[in-house]
Protein backbone atom coordinates (compact mmCIF):
# COMPACT_ATOMS: atom_id res chain seq x y z
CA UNK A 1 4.17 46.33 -63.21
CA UNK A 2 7.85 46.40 -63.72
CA UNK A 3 9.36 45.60 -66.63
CA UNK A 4 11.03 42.15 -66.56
CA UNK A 5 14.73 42.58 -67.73
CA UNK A 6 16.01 39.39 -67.97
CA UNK A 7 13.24 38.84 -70.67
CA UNK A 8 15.38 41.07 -73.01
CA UNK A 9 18.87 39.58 -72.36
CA UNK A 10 19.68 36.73 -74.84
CA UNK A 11 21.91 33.82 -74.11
CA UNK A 12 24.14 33.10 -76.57
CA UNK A 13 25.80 29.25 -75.79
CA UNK A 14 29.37 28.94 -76.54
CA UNK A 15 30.19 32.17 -76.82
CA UNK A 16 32.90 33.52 -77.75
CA UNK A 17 34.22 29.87 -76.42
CA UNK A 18 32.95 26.23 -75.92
CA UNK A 19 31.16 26.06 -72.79
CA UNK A 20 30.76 29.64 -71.95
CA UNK A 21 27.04 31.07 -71.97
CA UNK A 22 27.46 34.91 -73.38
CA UNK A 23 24.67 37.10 -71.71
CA UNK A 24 23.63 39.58 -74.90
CA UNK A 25 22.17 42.45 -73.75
CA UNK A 26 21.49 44.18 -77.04
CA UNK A 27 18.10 43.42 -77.12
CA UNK A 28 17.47 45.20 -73.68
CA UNK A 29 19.15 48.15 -75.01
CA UNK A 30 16.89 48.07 -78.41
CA UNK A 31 13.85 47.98 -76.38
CA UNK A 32 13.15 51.89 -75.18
CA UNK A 33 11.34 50.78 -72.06
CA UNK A 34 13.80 48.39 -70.96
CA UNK A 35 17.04 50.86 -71.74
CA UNK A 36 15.28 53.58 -70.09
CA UNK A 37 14.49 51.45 -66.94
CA UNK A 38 17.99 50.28 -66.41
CA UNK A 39 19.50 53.91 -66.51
CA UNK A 40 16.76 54.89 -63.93
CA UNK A 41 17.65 51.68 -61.33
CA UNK A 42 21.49 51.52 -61.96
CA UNK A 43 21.27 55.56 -61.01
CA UNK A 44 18.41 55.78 -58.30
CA UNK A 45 20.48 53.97 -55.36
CA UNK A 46 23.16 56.74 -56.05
CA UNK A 47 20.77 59.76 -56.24
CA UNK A 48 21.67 61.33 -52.65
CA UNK A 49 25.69 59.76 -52.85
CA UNK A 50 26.72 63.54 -54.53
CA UNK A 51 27.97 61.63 -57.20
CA UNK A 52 30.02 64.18 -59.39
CA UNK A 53 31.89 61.30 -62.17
CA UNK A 54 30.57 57.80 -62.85
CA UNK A 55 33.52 56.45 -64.73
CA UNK A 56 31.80 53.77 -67.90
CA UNK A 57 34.76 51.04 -68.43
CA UNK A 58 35.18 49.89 -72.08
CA UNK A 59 32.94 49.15 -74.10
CA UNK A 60 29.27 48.43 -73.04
CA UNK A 61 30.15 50.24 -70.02
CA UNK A 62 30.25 53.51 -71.94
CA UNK A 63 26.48 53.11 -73.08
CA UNK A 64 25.39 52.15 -69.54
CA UNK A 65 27.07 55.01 -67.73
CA UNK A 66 27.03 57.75 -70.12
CA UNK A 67 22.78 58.25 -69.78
CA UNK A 68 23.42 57.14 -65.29
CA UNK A 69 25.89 60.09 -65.34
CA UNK A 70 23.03 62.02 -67.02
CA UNK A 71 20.34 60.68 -64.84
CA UNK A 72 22.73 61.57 -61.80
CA UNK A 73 24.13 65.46 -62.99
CA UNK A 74 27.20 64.12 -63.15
CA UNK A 75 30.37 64.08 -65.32
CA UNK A 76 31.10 60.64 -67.50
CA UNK A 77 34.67 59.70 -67.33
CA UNK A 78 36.04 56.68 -69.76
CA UNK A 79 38.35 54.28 -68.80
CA UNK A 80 40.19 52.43 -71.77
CA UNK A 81 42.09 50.24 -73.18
CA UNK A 82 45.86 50.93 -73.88
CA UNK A 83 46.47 53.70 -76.24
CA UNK A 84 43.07 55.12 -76.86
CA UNK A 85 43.31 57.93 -74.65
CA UNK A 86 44.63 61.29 -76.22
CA UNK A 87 46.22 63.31 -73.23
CA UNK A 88 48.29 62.39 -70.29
CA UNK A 89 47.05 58.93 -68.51
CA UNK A 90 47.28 57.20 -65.04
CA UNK A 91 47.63 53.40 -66.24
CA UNK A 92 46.65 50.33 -64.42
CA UNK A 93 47.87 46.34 -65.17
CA UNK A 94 45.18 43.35 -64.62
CA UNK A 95 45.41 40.08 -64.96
CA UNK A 96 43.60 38.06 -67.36
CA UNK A 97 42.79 34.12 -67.76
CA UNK A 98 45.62 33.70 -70.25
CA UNK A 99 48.09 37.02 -69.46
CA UNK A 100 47.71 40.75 -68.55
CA UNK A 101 45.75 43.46 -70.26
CA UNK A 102 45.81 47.27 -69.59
CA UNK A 103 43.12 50.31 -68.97
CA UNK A 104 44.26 53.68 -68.54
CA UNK A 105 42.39 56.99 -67.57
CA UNK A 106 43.31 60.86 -68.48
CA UNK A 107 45.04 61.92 -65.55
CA UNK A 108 42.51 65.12 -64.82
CA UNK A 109 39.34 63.41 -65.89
CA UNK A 110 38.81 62.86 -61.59
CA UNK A 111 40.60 65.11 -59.04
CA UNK A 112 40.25 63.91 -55.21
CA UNK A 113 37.28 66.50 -54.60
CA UNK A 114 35.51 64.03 -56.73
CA UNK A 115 32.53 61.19 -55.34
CA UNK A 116 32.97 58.21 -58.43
CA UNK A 117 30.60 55.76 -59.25
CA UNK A 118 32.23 52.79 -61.73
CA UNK A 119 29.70 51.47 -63.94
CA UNK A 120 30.02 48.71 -66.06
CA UNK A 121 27.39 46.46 -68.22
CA UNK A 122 28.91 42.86 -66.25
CA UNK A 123 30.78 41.40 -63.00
CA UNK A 124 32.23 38.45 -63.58
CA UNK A 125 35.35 38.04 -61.45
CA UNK A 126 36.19 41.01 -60.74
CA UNK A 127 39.67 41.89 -62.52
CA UNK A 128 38.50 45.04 -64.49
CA UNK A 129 36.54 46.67 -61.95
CA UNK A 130 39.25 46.35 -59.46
CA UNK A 131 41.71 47.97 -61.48
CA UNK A 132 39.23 50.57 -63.02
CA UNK A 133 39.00 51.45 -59.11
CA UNK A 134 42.99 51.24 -58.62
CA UNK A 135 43.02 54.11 -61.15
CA UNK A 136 40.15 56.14 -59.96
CA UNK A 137 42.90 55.78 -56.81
CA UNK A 138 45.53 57.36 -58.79
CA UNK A 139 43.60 60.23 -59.90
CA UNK A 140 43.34 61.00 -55.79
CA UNK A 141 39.92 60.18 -55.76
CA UNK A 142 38.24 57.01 -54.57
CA UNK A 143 34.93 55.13 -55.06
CA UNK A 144 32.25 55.71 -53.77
CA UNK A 145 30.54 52.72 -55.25
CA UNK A 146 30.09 49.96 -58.15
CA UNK A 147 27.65 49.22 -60.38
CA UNK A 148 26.81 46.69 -62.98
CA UNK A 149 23.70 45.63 -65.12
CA UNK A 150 24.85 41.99 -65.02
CA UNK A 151 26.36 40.36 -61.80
CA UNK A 152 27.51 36.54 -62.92
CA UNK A 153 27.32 35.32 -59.13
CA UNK A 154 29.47 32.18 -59.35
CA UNK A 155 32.32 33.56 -60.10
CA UNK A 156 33.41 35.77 -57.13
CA UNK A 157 33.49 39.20 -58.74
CA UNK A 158 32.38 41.02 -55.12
CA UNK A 159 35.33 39.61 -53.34
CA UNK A 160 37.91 41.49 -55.89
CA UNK A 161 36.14 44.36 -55.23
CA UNK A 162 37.52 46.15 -51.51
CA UNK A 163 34.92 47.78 -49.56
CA UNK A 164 32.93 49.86 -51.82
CA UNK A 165 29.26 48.78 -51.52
CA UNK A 166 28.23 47.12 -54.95
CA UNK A 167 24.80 46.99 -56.73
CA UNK A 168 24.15 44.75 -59.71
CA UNK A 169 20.20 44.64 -60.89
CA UNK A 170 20.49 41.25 -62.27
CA UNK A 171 22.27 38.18 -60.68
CA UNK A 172 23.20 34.91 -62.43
């Protein structure tokens, strides 16, 4: 029987504001079963895409695709926040709610030969995954898909998102 993953995901009301339900997904990465069957459905749809970089957006996106990238044979590529990043960067804008934020990307973490998955832990609407893949599209490379644990359905995320096919394991 398959492990039920939304039994390990905690919601946390009004969080970090009033009215917002914050979907805590610590537990499901304390519980060895549960971790280990994530990394094994986030990476089996991509197992024949030749995936060579899955690129983990800050933070919980690290711990999610660092062990896919892994599961894959592939190469883990951070993308950050401003001024994180050591060596040269490609840098992308986004919009917030309230304002504009940054991520950036070392400039030879993904060359054009390269087939990228972008994995992160939650798609809500969209914003940071769409600019994660406007820098993958700096680096010459593009997408070859998107991934997230969490997929918060009501709030559009997919439509931000261009053509790259999307998987999310658990929709809210």
């Amino acid at each position: 029987m398959a492990l039920d993953l939304t039994a390990h995901i905690r919601d946390i009301a009004d969080f970090p504001k009033p009215g917002i339900v914050f979907r805590d997904i610590t537990p499901l990465l304390a519980h060895p079963e549960g971790l280990a069957e994530v990394v094994a459905q986030l990476a089996e749809p991509f197992r024949d895409l030749g995936v060579t970089k899955v690129v983990g957006i800050e933070a919980r996106g690290f711990i999610l695709a660092t062990p896919v990238a892994v599961e894959l044979g592939a190469g883990f590529v951070p993308v950050r926040k401003a001024g994180k990043l050591p060596s040269a960067i490609h840098r992308q804008e986004y919009e917030l709610e309230y304002g504009t934020d940054l991520l950036e990307i070392h400039r030879d973490a993904v060359t054009a030969d390269d087939v990228v998955l972008v994995l992160d832990d939650v798609l809500a609407t969209g914003g940071t995954a769409a600019a994660t893949v406007e820098l993958v599209g700096q680096t010459g490379a593009r997408v070859a898909a998107l991934a997230f644990l969490i997929e918060l359905g009501a709030l559009g995320g997919r439509a931000a998102l261009g053509d790259a096919p999307v998987t999310s394991l658990i929709t809210y």
